[in-house]
PDB file of N, CA and C in Angstrom:
ATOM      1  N   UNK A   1      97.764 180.797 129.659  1.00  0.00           N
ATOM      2  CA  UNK A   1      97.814 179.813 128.583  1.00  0.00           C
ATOM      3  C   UNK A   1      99.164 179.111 128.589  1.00  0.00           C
ATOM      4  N   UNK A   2      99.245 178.511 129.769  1.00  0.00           N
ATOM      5  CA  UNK A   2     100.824 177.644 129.740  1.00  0.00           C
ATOM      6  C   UNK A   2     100.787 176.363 128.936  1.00  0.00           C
ATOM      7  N   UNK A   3      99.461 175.793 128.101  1.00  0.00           N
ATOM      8  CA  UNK A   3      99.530 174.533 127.625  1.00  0.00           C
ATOM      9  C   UNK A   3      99.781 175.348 126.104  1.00  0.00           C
ATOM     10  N   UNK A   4      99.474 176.402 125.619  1.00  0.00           N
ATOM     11  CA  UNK A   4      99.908 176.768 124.325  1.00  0.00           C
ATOM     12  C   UNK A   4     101.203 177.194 124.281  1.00  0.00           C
ATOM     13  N   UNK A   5     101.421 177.683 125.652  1.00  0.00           N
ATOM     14  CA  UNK A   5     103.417 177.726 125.473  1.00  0.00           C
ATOM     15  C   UNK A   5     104.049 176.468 125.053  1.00  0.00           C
ATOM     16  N   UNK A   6     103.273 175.691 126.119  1.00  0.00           N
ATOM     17  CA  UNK A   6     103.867 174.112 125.835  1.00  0.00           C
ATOM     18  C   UNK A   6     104.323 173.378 124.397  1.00  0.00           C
ATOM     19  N   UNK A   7     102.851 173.830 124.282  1.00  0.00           N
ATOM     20  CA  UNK A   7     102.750 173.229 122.421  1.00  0.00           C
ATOM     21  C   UNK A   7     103.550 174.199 121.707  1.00  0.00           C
ATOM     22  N   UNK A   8     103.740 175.263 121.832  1.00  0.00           N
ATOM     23  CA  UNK A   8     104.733 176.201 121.012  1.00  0.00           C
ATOM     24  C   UNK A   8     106.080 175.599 121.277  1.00  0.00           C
ATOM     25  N   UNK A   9     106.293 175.277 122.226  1.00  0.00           N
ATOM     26  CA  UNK A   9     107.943 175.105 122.406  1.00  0.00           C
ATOM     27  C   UNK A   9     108.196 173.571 121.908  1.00  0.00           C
ATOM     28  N   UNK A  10     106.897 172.769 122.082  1.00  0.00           N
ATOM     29  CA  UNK A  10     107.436 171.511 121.520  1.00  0.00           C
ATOM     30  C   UNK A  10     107.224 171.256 119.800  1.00  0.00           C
ATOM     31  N   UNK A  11     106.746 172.197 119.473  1.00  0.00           N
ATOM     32  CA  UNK A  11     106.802 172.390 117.832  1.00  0.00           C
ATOM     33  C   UNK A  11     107.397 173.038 117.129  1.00  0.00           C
ATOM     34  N   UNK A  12     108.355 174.044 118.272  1.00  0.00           N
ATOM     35  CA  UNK A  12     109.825 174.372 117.729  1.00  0.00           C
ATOM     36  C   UNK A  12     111.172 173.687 117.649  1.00  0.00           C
ATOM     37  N   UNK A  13     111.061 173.320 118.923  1.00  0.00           N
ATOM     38  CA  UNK A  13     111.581 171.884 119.147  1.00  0.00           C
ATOM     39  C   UNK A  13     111.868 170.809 117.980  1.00  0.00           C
ATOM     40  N   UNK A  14     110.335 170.774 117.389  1.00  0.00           N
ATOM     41  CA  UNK A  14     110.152 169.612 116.521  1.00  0.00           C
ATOM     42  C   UNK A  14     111.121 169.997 114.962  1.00  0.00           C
ATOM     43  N   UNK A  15     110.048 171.520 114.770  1.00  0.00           N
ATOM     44  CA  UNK A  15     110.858 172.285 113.732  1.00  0.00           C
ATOM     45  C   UNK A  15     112.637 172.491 113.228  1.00  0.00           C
ATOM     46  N   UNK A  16     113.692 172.510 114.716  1.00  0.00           N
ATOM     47  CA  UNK A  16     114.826 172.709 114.724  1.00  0.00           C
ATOM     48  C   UNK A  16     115.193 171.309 114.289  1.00  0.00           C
ATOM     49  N   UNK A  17     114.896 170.032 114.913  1.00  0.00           N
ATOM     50  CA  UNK A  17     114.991 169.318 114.826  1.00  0.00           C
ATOM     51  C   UNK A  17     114.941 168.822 113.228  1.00  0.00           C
ATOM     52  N   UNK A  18     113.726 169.228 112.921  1.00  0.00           N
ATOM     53  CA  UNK A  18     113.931 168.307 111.396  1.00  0.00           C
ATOM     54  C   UNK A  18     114.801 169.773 110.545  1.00  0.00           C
ATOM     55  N   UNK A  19     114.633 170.538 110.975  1.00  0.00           N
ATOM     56  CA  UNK A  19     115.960 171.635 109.909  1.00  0.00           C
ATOM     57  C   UNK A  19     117.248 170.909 110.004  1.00  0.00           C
ATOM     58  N   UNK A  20     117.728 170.347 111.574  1.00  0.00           N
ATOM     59  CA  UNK A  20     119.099 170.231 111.873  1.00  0.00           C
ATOM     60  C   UNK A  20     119.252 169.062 110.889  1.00  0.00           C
ATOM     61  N   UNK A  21     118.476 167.959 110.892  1.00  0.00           N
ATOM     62  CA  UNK A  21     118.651 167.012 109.694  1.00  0.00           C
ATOM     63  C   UNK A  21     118.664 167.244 108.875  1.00  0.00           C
ATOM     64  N   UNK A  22     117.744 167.621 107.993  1.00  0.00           N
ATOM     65  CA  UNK A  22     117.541 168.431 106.875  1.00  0.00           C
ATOM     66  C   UNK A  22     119.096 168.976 106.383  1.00  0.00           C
ATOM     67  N   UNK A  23     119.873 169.717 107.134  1.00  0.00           N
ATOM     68  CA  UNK A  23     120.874 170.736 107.005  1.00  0.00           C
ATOM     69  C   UNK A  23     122.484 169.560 106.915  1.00  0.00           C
ATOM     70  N   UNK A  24     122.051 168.334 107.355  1.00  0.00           N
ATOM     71  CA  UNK A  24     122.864 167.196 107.816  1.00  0.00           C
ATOM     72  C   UNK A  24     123.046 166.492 106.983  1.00  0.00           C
ATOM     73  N   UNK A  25     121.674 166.408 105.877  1.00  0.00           N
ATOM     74  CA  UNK A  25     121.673 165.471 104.993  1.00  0.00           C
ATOM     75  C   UNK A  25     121.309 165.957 104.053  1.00  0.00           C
ATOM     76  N   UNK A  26     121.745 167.648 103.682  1.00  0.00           N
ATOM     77  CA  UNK A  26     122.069 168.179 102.722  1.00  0.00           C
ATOM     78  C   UNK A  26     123.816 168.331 102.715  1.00  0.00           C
ATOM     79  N   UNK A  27     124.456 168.356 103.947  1.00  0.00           N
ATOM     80  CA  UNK A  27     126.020 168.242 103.718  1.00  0.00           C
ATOM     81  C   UNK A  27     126.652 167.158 103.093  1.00  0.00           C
ATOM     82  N   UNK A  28     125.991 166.020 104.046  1.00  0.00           N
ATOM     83  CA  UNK A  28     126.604 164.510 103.540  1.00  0.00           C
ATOM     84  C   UNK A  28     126.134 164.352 101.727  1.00  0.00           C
ATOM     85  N   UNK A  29     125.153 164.909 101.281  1.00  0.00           N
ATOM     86  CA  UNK A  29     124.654 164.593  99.457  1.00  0.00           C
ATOM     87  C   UNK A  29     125.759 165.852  99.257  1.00  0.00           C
ATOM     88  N   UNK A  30     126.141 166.499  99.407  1.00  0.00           N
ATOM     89  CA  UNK A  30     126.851 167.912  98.842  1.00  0.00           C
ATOM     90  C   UNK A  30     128.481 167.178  99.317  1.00  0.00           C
ATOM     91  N   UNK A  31     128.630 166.069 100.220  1.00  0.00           N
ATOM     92  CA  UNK A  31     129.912 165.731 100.332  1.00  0.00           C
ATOM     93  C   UNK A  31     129.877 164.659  99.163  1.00  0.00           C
ATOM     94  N   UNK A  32     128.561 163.880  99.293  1.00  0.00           N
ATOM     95  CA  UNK A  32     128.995 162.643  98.289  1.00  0.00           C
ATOM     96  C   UNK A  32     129.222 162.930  96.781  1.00  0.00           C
ATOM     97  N   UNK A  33     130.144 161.922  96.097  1.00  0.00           N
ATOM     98  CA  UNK A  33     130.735 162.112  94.314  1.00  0.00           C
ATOM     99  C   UNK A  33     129.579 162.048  93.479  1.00  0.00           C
ATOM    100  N   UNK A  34     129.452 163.160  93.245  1.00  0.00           N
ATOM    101  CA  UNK A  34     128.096 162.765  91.497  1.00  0.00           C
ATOM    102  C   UNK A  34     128.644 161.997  90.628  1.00  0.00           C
ATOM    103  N   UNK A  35     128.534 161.058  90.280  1.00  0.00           N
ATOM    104  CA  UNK A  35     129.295 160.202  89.362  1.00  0.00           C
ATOM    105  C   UNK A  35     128.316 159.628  88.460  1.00  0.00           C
TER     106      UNK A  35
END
């Protein structure tokens, strides 16, 4: 089953990906002034 590895790795892939943003654009709102 090398096409379900496939799809596993490209939907972790996908997963890290939107965490790493996620995690990016929770710093930059946690850097910006609540005013």
């Amino acid at each position: 089953r090398r096409c379900n590895s496939k799809t596993l790795l490209r939907s972790y892939t996908v997963v890290a990906s939107i965490a790493a943003i996620l995690s990016v654009a929770q710093i930059i709102t946690s850097n910006l002034p609540l005013q």
